[in-house]
C-alpha atoms as a PDB file:
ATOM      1  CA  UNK A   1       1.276   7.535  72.874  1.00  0.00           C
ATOM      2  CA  UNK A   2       0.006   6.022  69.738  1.00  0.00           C
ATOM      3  CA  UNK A   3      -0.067   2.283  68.561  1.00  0.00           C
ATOM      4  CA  UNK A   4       0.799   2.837  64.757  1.00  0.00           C
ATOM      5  CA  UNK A   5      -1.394  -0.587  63.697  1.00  0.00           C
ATOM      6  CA  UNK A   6      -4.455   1.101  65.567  1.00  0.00           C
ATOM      7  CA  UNK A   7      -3.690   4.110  63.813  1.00  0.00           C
ATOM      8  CA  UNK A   8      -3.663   2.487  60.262  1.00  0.00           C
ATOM      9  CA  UNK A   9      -6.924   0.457  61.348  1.00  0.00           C
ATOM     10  CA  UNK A  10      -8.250   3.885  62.023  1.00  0.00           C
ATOM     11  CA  UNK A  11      -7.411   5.779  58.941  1.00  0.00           C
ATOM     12  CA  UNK A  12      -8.216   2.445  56.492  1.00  0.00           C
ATOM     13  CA  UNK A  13     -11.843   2.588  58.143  1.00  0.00           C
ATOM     14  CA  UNK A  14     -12.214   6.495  57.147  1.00  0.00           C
ATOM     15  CA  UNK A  15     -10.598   5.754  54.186  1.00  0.00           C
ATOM     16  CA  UNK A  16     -13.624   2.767  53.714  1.00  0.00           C
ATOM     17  CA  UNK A  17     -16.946   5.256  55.436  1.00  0.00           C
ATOM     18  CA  UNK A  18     -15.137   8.004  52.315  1.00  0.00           C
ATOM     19  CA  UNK A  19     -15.154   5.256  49.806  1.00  0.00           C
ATOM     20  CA  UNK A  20     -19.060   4.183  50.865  1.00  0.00           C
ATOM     21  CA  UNK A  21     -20.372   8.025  50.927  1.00  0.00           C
ATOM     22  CA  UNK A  22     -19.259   8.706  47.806  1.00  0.00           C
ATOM     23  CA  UNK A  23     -18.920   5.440  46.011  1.00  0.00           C
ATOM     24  CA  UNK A  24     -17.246   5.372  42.527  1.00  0.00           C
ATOM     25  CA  UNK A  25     -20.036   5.442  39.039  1.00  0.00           C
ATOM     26  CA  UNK A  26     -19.866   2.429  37.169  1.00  0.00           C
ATOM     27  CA  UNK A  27     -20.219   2.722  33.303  1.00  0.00           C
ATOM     28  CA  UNK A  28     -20.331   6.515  33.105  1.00  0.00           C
ATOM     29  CA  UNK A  29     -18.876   9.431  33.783  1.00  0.00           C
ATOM     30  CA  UNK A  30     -20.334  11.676  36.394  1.00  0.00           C
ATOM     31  CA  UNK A  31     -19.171  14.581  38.131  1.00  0.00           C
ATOM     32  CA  UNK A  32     -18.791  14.725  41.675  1.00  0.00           C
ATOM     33  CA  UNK A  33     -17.127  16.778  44.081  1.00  0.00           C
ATOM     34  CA  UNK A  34     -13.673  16.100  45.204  1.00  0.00           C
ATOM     35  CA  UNK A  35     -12.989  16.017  48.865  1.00  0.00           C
ATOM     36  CA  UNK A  36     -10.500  18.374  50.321  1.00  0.00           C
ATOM     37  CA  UNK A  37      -8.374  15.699  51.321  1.00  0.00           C
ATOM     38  CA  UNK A  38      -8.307  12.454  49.229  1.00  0.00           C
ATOM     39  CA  UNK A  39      -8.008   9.939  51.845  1.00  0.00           C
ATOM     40  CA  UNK A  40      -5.934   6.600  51.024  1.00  0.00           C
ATOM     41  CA  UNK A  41      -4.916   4.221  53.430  1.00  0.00           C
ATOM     42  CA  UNK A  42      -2.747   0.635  53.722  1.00  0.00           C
ATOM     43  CA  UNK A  43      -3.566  -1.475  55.701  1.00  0.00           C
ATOM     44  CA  UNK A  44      -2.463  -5.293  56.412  1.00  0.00           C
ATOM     45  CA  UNK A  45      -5.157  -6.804  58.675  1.00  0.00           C
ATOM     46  CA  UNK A  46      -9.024  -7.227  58.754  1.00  0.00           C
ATOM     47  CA  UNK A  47     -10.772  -4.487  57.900  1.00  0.00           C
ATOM     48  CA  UNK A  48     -14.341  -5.626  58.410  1.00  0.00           C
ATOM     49  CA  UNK A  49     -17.329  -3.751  56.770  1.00  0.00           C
ATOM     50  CA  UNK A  50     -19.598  -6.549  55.796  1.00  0.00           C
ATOM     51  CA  UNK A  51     -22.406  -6.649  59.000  1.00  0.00           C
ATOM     52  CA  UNK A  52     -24.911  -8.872  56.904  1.00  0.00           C
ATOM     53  CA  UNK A  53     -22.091 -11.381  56.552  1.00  0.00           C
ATOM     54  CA  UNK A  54     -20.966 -11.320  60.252  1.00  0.00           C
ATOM     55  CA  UNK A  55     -24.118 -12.332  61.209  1.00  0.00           C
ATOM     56  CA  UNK A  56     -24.707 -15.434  58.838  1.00  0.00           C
ATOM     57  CA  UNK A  57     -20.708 -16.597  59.220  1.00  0.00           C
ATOM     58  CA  UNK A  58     -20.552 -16.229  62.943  1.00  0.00           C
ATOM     59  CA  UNK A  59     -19.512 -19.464  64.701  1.00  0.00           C
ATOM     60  CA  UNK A  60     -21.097 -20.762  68.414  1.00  0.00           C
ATOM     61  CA  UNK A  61     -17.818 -18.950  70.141  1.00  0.00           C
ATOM     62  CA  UNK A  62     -19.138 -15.679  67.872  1.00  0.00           C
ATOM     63  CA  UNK A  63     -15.961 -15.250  65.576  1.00  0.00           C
ATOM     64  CA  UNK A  64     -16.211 -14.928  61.937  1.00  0.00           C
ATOM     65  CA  UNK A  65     -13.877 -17.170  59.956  1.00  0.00           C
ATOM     66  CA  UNK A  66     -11.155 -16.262  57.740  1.00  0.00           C
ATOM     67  CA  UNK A  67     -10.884 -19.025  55.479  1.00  0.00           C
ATOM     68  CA  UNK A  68     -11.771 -21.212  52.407  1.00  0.00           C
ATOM     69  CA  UNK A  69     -14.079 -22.954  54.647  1.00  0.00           C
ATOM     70  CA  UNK A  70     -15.275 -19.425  55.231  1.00  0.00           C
ATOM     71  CA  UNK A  71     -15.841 -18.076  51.942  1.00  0.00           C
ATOM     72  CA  UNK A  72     -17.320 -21.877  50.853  1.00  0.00           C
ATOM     73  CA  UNK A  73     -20.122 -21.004  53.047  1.00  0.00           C
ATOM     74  CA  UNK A  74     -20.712 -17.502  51.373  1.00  0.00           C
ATOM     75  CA  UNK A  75     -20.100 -19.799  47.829  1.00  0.00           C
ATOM     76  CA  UNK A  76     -23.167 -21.540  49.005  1.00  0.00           C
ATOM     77  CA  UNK A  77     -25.543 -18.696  49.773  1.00  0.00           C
ATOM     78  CA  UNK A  78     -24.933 -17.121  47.178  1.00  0.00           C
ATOM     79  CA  UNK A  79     -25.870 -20.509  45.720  1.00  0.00           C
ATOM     80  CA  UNK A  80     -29.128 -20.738  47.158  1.00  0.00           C
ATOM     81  CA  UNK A  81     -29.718 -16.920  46.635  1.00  0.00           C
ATOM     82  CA  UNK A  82     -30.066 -16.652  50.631  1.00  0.00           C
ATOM     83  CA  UNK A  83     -29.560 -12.561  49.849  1.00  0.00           C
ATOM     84  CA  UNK A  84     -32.473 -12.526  47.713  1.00  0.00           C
ATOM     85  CA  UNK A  85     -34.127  -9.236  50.057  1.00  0.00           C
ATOM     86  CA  UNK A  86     -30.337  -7.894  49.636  1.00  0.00           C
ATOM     87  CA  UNK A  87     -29.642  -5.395  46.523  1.00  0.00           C
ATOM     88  CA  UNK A  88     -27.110  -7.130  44.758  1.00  0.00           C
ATOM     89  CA  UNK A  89     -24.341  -4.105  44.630  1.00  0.00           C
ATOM     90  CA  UNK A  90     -24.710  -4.001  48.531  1.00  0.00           C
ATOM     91  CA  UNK A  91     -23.887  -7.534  48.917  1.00  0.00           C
ATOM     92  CA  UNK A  92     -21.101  -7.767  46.212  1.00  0.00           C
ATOM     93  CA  UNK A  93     -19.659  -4.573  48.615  1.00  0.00           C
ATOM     94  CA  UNK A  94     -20.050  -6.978  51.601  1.00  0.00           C
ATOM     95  CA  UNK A  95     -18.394  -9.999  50.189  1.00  0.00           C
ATOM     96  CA  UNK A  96     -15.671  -7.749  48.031  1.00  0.00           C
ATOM     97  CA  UNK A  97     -14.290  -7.099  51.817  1.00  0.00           C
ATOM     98  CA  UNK A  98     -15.193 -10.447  53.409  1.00  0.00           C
ATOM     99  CA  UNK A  99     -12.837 -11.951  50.494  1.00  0.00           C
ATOM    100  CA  UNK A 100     -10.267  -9.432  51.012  1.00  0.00           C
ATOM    101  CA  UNK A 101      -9.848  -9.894  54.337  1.00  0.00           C
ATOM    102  CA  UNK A 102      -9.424 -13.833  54.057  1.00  0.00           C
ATOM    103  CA  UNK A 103      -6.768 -13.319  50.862  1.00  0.00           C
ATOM    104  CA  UNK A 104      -4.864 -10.991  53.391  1.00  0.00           C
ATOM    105  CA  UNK A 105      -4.246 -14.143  56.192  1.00  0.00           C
ATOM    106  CA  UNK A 106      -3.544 -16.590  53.021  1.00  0.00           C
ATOM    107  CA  UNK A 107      -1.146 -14.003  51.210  1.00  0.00           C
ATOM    108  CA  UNK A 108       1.934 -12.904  52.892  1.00  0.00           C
ATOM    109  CA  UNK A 109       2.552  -9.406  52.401  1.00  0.00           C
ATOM    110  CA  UNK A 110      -0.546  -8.897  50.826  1.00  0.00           C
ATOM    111  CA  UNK A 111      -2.156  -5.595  52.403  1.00  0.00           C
ATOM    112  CA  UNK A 112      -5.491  -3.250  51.656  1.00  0.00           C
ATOM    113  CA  UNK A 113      -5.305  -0.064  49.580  1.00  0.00           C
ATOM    114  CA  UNK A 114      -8.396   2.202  49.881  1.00  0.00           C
ATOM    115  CA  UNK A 115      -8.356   5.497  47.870  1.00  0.00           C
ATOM    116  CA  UNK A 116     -10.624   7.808  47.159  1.00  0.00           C
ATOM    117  CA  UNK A 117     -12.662   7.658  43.862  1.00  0.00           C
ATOM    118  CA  UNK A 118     -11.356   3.973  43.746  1.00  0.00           C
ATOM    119  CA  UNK A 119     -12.707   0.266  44.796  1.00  0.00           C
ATOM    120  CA  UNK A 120     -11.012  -1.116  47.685  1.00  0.00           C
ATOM    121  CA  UNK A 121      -8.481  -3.747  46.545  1.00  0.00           C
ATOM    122  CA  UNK A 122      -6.086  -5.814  48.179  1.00  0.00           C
ATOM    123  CA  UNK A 123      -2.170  -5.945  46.621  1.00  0.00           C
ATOM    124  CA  UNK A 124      -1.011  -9.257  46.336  1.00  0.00           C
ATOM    125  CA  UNK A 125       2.196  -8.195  44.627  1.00  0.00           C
ATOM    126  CA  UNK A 126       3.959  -4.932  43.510  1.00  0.00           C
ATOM    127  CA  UNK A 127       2.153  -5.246  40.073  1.00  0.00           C
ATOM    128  CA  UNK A 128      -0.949  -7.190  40.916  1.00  0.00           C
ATOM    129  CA  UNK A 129      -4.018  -6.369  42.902  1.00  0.00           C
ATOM    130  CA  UNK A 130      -7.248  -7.960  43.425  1.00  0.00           C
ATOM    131  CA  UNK A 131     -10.775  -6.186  42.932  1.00  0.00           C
ATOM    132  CA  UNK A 132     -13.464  -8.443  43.589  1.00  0.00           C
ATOM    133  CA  UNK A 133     -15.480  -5.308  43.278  1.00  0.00           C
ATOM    134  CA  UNK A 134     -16.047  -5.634  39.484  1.00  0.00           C
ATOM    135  CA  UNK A 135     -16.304  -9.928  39.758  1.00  0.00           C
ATOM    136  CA  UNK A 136     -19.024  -9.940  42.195  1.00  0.00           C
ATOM    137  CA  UNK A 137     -22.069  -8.441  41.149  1.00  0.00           C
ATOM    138  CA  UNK A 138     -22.262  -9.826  38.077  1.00  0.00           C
ATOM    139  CA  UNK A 139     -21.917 -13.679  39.740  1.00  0.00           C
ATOM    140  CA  UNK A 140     -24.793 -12.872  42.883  1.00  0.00           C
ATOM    141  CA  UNK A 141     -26.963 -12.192  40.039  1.00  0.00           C
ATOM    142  CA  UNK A 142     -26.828 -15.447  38.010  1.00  0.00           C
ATOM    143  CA  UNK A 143     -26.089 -17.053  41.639  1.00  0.00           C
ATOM    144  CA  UNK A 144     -23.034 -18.554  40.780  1.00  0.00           C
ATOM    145  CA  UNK A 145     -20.441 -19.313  43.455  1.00  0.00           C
ATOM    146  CA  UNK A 146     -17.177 -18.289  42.620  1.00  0.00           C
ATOM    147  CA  UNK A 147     -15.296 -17.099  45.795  1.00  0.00           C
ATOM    148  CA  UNK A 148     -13.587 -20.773  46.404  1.00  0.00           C
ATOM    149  CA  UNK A 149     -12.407 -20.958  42.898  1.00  0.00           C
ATOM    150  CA  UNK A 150     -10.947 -17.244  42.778  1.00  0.00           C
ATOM    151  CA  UNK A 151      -8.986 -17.763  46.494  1.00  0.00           C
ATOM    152  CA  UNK A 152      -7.779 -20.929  45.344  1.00  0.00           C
ATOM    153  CA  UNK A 153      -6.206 -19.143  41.835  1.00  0.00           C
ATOM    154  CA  UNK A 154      -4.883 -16.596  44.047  1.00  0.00           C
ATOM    155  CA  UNK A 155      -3.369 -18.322  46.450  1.00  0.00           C
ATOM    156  CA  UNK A 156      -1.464 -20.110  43.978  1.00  0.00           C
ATOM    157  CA  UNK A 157      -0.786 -17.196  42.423  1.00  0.00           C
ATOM    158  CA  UNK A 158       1.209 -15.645  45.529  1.00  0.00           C
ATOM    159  CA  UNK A 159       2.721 -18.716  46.400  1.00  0.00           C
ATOM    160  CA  UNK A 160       4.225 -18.695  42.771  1.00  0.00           C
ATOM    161  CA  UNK A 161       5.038 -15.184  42.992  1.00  0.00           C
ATOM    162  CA  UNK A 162       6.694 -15.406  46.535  1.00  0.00           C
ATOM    163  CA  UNK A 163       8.731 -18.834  45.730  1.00  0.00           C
ATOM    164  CA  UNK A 164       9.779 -18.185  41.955  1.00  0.00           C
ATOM    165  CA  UNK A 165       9.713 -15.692  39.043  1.00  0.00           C
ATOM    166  CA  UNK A 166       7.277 -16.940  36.079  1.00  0.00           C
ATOM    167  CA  UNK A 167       8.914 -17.451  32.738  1.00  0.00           C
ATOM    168  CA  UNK A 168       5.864 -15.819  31.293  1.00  0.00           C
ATOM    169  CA  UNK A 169       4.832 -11.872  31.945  1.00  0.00           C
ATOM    170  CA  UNK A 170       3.223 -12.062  35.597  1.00  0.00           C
ATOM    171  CA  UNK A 171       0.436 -10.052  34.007  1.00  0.00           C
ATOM    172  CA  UNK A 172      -0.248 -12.989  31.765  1.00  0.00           C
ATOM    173  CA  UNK A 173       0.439 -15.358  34.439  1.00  0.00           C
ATOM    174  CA  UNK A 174      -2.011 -13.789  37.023  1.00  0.00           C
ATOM    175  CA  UNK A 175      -5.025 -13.219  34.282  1.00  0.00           C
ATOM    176  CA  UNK A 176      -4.178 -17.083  33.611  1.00  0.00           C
ATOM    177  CA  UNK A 177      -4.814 -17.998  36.941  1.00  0.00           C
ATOM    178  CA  UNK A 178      -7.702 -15.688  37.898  1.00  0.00           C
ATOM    179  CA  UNK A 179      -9.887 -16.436  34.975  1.00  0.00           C
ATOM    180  CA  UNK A 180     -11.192 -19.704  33.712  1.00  0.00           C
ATOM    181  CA  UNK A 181      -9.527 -19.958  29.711  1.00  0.00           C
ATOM    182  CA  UNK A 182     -12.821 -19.722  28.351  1.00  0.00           C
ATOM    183  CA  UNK A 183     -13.774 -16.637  29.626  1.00  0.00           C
ATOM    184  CA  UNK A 184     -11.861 -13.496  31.288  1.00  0.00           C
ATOM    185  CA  UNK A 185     -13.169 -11.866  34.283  1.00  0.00           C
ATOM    186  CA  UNK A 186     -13.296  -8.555  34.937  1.00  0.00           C
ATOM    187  CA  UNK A 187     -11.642  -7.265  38.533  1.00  0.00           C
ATOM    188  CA  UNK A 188      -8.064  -8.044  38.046  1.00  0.00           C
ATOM    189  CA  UNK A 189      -5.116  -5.936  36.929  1.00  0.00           C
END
């Protein structure tokens, strides 16, 4: 007999070892071959992936945790640039799912989708997602935390969302709360 939630661990972790064999090209086009079977998976729980962060976050009792406090503590190496012997794109992959994973246990209803040819991303809503694919790169390079102030936008976000409708277009209203004014981040649709 199966357990369907092992099941949909299983096939969002061979969704995740597709997506990491043949990771998606960034700023050009590029052929590659398709797989037979494009393999997508849901999935509502942890999904793991991110060894190099295991290691630092692990507590005394050895569990990782899923929290602001969490992601505070990545905030600050990231900080101090305690990756530096990391390549940048492997760590952004590490911390995409590390962040994921803690927006999951703040977000009811939020779950993982994992798709071939595609950036893991976690729905929040019907209409919204969250890539922190395209955000994170770009801010472990200039060594700027910015994991705290992202969860905390989302959060309030799907609060909102789950407790009343927005008077303005929730794809306004998200962007609004993801990015600072000033500036618009890339990552979120």
């Amino acid at each position: 007999m199966s357990n369907p939630k092992y099941d949909d661990l299983n096939r969002a972790r061979a969704a995740l070892a597709s997506f990491q064999a043949h990771p998606p090209t960034r700023g050009h086009a590029g052929y590659r071959p398709t797989l037979e079977e494009p393999l997508t998976a849901k999935y509502d729980g942890v999904i793991g992936g991110y060894p190099r962060l295991e290691v630092l976050l692990q507590g005394g009792d050895g569990s990782i945790p899923y929290t602001r406090d969490g992601l505070a503590r990545v905030d600050e190496m990231i900080r101090d640039r305690t990756f530096s012997d990391v390549e940048p794109e492997t760590l952004a992959l590490e911390i995409a799912l590390y962040y994921g994973d803690v927006v999951l246990g703040a977000i009811p209803g939020a779950y993982w989708v994992i798709e071939s040819g595609r950036f893991p991303r976690v729905q929040i809503s019907e209409k919204h997602f969250v890539d922190m694919f395209l955000i994170a790169p770009v801010q472990i390079k200039a060594g700027q935390p910015f994991l705290c102030q992202a969860f905390d936008r989302i959060v309030q976000f799907g609060r909102r969302a789950a407790g009343r409708r927005s008077t303005r277009p929730a794809a306004q209203s998200l962007e609004q709360l993801i990015c600072p004014p000033a500036r618009t981040l890339p990552g979120v649709a």
